[in-house]
C-alpha atoms as a PDB file:
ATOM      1  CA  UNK A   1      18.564  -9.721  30.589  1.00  0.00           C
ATOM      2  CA  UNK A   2      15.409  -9.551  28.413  1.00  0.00           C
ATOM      3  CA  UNK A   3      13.356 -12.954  27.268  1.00  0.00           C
ATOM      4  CA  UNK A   4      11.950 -13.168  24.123  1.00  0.00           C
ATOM      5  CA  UNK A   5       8.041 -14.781  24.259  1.00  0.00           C
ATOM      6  CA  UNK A   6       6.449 -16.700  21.203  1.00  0.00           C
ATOM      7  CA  UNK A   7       2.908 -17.688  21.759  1.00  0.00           C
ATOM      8  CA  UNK A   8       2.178 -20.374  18.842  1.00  0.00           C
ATOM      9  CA  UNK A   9      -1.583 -20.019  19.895  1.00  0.00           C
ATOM     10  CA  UNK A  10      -1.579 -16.834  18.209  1.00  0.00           C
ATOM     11  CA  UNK A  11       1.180 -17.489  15.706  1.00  0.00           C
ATOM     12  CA  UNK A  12      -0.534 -17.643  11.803  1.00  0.00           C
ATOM     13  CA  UNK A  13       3.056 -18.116  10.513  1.00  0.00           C
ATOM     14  CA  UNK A  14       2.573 -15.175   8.669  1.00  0.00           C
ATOM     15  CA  UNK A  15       7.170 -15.169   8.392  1.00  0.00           C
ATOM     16  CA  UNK A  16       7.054 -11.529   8.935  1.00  0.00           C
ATOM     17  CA  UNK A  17       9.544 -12.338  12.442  1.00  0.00           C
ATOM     18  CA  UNK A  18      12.071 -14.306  10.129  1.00  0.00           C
ATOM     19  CA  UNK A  19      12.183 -11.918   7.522  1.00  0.00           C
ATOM     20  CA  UNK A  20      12.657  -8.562   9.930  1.00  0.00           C
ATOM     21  CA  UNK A  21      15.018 -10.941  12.588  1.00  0.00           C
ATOM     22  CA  UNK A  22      16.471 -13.847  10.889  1.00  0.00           C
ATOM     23  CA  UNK A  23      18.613 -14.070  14.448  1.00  0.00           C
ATOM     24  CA  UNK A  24      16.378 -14.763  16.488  1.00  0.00           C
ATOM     25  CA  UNK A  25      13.459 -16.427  14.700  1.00  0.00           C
ATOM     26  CA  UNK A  26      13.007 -19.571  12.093  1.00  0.00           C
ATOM     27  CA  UNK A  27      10.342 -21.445  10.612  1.00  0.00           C
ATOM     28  CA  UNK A  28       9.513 -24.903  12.120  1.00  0.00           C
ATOM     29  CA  UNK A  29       9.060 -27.367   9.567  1.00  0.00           C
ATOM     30  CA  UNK A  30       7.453 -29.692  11.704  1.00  0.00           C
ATOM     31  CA  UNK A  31       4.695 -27.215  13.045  1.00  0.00           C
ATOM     32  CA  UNK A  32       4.752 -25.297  10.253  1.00  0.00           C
ATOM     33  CA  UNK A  33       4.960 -21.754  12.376  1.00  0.00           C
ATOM     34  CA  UNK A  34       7.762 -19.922  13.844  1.00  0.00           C
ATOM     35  CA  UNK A  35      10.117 -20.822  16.456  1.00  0.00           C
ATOM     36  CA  UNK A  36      12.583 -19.173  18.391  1.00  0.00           C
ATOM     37  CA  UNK A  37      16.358 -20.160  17.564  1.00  0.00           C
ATOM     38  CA  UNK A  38      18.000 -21.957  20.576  1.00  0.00           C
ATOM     39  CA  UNK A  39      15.090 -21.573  22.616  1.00  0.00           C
ATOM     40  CA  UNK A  40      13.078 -23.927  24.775  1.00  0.00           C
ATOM     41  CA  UNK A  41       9.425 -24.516  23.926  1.00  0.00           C
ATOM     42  CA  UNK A  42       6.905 -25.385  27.228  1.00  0.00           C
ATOM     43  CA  UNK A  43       3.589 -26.630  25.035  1.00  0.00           C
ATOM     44  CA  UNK A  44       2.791 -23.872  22.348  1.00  0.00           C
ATOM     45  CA  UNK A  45       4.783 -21.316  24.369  1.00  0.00           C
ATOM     46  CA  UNK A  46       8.806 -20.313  23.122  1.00  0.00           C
ATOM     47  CA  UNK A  47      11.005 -18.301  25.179  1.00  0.00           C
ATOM     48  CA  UNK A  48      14.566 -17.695  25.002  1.00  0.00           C
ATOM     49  CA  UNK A  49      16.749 -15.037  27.380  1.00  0.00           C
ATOM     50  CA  UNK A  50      19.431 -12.556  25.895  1.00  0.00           C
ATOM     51  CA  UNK A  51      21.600  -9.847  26.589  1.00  0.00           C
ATOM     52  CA  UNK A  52      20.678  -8.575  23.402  1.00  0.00           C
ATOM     53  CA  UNK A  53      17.143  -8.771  21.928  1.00  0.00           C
ATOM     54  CA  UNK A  54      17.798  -6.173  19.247  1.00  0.00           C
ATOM     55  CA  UNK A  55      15.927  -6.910  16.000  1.00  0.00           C
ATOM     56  CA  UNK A  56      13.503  -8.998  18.231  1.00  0.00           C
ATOM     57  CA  UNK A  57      11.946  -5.878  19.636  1.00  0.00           C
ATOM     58  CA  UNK A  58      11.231  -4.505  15.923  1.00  0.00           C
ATOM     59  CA  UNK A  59       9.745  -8.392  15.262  1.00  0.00           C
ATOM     60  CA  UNK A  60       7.508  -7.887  18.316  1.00  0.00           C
ATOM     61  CA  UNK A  61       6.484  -4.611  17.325  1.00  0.00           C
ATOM     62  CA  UNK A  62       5.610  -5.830  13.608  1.00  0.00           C
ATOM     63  CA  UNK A  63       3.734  -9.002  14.417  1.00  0.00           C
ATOM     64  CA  UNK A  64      -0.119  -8.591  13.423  1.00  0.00           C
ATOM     65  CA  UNK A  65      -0.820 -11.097  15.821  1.00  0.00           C
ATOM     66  CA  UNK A  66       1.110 -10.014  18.958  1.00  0.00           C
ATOM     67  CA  UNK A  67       2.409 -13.533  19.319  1.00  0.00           C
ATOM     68  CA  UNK A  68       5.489 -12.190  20.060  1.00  0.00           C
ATOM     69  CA  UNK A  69       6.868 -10.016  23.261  1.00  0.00           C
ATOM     70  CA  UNK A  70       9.758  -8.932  24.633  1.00  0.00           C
ATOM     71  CA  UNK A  71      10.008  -8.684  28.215  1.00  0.00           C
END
């Protein structure tokens, strides 16, 4: 099982996650940054387990920011 980790601390909702993994990753209207699609959010922190984090990895990997892992 892998988790998928969003810091919004380091998030500058650049959209470069949603574009590369629309699966996994959506803008927040009401922050105005990313969030992770059916995942639970703990303060500025998203995370979200899967059997499959696919095009996640590749979003992790292309985030400027690294506000985005893959554990």
């Amino acid at each position: 099982m892998a988790k998928i980790i969003l810091d919004l601390d380091k998030c500058i909702a650049c959209g470069q996650c949603v574009r590369t993994c629309p699966d996994f990753f959506e803008t927040d209207m009401s922050t105005l940054k990313v969030a992770i699609i059916d995942g639970e959010r703990d303060g500025n922190i998203w995370t979200r387990e899967t059997d499959n984090p696919g095009c996640a990895t590749e979003a992790a990997e292309g985030c400027a920011m690294r506000a985005i892992g893959v554990e």
